[in-house]
Protein backbone atom coordinates (compact mmCIF):
# COMPACT_ATOMS: atom_id res chain seq x y z
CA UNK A 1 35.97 -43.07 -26.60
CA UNK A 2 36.38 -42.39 -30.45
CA UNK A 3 35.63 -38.66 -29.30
CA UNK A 4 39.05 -38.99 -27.85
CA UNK A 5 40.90 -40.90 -30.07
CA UNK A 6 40.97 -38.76 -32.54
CA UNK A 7 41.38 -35.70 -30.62
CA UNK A 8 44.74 -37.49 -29.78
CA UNK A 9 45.13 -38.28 -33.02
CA UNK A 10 44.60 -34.70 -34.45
CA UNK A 11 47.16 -33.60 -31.57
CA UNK A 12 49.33 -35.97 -32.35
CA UNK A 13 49.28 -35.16 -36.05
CA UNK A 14 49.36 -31.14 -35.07
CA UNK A 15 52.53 -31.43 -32.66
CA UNK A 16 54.32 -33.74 -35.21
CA UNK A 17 53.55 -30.74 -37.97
CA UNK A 18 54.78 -27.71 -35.87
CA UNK A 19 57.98 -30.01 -35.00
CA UNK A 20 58.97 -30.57 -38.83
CA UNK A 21 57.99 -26.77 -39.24
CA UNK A 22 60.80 -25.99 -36.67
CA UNK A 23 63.69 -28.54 -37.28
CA UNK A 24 65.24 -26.67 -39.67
CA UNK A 25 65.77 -23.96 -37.69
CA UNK A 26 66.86 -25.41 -35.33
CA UNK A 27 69.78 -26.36 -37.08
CA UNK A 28 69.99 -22.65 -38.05
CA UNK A 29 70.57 -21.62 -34.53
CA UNK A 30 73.06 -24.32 -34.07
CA UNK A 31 75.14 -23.19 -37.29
CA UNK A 32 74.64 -19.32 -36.45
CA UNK A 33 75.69 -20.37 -32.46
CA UNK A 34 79.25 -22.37 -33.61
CA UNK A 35 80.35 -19.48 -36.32
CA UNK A 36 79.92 -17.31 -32.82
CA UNK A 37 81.91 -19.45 -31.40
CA UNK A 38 84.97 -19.92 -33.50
CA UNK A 39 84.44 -15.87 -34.31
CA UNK A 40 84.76 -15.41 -29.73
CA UNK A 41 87.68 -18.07 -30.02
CA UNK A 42 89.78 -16.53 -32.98
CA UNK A 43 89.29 -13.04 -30.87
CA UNK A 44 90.77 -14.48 -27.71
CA UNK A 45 93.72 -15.86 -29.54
CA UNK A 46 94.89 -12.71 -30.88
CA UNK A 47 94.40 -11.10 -27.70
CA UNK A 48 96.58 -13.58 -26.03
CA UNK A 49 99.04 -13.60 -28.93
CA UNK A 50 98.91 -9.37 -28.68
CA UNK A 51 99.92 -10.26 -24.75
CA UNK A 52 103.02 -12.28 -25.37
CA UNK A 53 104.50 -10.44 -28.50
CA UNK A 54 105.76 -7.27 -25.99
């Protein structure tokens, strides 16, 4: 039983680790994703404002 307490425990403790290792990228993927974004939306605008000036 303690056997496998603290192999939760040391899972626990490992998955909790690897999560704070990869929240900030996360939020590097979500800043790199909206510039895309606003950079795809700016490009259809001036193709639809290219459209309507003829």
């Amino acid at each position: 039983m303690k056997v496998w307490l603290g192999s939760m425990l040391l899972v626990l403790v490992l998955c909790f680790g690897v999560w704070l290792i990869l929240s900030p990228s996360f939020k590097k993927v979500g800043v790199t994703a909206t510039k895309l974004k606003e950079k795809l939306q700016e490009e259809q605008d001036g193709e639809e404002q290219k459209g309507e000036k003829p």
